[in-house]
N, C-alpha and C. Protein backbone atom coordinates (compact mmCIF):
# COMPACT_ATOMS: atom_id res chain seq x y z
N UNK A 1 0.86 -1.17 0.00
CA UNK A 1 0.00 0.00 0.00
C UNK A 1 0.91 1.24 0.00
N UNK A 2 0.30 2.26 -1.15
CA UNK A 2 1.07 3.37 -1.35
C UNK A 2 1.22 4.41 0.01
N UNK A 3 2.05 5.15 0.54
CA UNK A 3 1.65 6.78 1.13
C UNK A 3 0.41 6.82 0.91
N UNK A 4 0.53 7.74 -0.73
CA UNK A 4 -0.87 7.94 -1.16
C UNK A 4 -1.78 7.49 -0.67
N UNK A 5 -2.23 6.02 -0.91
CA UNK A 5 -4.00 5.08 -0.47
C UNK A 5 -3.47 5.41 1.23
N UNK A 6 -2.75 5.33 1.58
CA UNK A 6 -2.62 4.91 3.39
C UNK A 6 -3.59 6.69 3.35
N UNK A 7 -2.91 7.34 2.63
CA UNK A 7 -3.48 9.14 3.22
C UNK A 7 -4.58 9.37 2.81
N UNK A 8 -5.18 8.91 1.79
CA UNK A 8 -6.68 8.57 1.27
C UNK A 8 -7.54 7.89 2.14
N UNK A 9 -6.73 6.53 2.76
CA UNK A 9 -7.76 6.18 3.42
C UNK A 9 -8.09 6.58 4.89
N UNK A 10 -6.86 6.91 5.39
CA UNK A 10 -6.95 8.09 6.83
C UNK A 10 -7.95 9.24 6.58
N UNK A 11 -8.39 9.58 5.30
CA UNK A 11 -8.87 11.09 4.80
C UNK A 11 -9.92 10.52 5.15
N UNK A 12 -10.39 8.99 4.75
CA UNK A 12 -11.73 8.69 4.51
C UNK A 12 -12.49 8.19 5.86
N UNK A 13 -11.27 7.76 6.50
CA UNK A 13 -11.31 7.51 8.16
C UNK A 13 -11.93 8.85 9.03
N UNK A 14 -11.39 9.64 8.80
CA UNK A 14 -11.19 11.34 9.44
C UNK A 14 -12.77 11.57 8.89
N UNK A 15 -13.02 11.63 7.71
CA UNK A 15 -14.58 12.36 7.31
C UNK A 15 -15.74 11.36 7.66
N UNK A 16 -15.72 9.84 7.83
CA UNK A 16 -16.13 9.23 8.55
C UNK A 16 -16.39 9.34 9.75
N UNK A 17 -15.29 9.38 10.68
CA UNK A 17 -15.53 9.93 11.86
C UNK A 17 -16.21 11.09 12.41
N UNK A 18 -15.93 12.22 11.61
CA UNK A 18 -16.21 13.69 11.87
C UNK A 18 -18.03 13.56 11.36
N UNK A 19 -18.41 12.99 10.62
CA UNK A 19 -19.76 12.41 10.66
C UNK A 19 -20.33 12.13 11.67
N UNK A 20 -19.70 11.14 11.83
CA UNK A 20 -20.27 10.48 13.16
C UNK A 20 -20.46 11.35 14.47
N UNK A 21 -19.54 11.60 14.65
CA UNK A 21 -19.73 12.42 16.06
C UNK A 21 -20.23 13.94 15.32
N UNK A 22 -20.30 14.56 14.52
CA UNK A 22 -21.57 15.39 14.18
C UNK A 22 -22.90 15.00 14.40
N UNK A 23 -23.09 13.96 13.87
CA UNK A 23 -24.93 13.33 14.20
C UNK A 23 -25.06 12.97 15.68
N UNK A 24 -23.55 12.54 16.33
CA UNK A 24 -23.94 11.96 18.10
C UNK A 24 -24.26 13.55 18.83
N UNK A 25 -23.58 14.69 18.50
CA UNK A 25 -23.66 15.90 19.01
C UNK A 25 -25.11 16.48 18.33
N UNK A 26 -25.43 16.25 17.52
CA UNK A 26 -26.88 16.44 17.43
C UNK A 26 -27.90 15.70 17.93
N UNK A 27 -27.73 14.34 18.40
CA UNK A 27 -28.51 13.64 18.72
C UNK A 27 -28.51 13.84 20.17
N UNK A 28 -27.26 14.14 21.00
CA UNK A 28 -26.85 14.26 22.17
C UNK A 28 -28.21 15.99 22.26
N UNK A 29 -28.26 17.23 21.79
CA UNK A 29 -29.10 18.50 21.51
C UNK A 29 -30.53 17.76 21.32
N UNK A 30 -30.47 16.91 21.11
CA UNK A 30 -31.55 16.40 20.81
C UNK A 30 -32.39 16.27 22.31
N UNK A 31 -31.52 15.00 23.01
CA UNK A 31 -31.75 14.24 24.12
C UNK A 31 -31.98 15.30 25.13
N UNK A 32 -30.98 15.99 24.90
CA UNK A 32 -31.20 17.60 25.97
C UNK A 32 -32.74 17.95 25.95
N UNK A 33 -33.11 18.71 24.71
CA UNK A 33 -33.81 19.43 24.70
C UNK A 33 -34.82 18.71 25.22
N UNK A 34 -35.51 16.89 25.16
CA UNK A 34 -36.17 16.18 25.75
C UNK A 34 -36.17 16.17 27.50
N UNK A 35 -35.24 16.39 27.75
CA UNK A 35 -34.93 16.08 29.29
C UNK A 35 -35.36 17.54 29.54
N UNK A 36 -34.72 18.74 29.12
CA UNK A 36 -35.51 19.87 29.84
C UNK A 36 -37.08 20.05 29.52
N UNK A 37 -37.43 19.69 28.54
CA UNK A 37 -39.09 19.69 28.43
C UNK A 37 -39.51 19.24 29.42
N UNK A 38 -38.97 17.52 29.68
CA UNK A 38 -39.66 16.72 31.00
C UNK A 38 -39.33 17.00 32.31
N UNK A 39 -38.17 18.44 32.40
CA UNK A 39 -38.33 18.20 33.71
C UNK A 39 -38.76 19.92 33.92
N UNK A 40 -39.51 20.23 32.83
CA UNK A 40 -40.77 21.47 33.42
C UNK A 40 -42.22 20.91 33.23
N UNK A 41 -42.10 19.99 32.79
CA UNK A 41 -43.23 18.75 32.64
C UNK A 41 -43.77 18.35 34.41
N UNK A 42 -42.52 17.74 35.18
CA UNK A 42 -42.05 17.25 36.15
C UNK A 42 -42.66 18.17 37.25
N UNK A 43 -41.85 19.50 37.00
CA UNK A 43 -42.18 20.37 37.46
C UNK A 43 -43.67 21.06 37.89
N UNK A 44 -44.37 21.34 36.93
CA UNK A 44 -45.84 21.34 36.67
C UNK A 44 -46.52 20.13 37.49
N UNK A 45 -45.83 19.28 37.18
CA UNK A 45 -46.98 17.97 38.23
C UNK A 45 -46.65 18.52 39.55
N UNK A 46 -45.62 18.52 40.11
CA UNK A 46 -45.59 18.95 41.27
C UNK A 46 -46.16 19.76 42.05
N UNK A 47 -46.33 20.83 41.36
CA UNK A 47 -46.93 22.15 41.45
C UNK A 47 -48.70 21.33 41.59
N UNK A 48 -48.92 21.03 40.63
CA UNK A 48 -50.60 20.62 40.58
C UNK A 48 -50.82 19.36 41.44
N UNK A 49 -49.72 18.28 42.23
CA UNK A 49 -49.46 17.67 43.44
C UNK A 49 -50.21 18.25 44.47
N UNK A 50 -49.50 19.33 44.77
CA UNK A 50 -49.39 20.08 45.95
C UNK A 50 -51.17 20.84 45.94
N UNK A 51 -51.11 21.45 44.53
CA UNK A 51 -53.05 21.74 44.95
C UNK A 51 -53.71 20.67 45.03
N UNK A 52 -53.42 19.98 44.81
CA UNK A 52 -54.52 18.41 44.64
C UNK A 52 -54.60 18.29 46.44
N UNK A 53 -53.12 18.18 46.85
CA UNK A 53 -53.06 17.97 48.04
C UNK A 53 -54.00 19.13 49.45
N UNK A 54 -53.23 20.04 48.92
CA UNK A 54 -54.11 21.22 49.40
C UNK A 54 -55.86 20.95 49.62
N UNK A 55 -56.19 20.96 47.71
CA UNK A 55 -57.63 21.04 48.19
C UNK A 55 -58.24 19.47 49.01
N UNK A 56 -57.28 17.91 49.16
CA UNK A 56 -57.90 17.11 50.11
C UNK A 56 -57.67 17.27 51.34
N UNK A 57 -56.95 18.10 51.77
CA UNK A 57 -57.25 18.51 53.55
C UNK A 57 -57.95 19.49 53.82
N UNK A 58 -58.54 20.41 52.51
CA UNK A 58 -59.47 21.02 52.63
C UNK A 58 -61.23 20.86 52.92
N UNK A 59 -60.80 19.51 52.10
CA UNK A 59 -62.23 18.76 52.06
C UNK A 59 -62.18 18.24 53.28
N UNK A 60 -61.14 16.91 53.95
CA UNK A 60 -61.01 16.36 54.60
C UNK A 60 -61.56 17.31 56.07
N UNK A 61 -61.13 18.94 55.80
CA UNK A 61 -61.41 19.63 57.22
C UNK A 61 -63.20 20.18 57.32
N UNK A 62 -63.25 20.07 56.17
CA UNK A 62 -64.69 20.02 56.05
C UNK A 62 -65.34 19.17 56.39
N UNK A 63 -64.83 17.84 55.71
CA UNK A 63 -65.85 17.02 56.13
C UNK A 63 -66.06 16.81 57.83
N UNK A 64 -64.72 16.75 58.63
CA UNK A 64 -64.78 16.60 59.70
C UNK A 64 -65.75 18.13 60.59
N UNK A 65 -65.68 19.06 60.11
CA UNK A 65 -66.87 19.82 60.65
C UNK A 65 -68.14 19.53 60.31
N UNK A 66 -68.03 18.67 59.23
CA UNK A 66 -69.78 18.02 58.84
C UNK A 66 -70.25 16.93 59.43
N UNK A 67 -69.43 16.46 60.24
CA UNK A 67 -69.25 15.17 61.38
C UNK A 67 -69.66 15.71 62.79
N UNK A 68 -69.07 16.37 62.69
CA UNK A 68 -69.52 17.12 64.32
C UNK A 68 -70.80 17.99 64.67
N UNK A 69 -71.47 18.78 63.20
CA UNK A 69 -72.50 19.14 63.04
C UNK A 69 -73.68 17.87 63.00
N UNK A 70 -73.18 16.86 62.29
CA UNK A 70 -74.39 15.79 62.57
C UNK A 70 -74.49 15.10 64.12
N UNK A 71 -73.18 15.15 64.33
CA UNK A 71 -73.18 14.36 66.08
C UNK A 71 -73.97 15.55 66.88
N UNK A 72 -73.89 16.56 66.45
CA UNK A 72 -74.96 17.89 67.49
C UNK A 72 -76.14 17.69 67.17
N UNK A 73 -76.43 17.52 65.62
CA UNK A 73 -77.83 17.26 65.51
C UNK A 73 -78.28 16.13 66.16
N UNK A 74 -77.95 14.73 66.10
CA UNK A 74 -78.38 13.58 66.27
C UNK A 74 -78.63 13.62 67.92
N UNK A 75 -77.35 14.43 68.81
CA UNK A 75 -77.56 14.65 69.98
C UNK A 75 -78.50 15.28 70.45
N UNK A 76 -79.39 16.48 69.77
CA UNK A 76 -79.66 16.82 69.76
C UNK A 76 -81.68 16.54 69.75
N UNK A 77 -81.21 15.84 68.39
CA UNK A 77 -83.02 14.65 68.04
C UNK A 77 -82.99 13.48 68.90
N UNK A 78 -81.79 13.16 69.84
CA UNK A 78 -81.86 12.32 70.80
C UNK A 78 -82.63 12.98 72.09
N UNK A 79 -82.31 14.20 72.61
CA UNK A 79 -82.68 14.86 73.85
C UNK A 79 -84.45 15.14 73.35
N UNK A 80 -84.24 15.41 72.45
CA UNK A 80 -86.18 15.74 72.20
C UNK A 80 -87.02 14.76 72.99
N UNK A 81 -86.33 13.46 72.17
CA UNK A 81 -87.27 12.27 72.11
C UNK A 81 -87.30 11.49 73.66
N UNK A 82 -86.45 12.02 74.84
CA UNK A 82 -86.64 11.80 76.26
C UNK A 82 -88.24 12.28 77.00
């Protein structure tokens, strides 16, 4: 094998390569831009977590005042009926 073909085929090695890791560095921009979408995605759930959470101890404090209003009533239609 000549110089020549050996430097031809290093040339063809080199633009091969430089391909390659062009498309991995785009694909790598790629993967990025996926991961920050999902983690304001991520983000957002959390956020709507936390009201979800919010409004069930809201209910939960309700309901328990709607518990204690019936135990007054019932105590209450109990003393009549003496």
């Amino acid at each position: 094998m000549t110089i020549d073909e050996r430097l031809e085929r290093l040339t063809e090695r080199h633009e091969a390569l430089t391909q390659s890791v062009e498309m991995h560095e785009k694909r790598f921009e790629e993967i990025g831009e996926k991961i920050r979408t999902l983690a304001v995605i991520a983000e957002q759930n959390q956020v709507r977590a936390g009201e979800t959470q919010a409004g069930m101890t809201q209910m939960q404090a309700g309901m328990t005042q709607m518990q204690a209003a019936m135990t007054r009533m019932m105590d209450s239609i109990g003393s009549l009926e003496i």
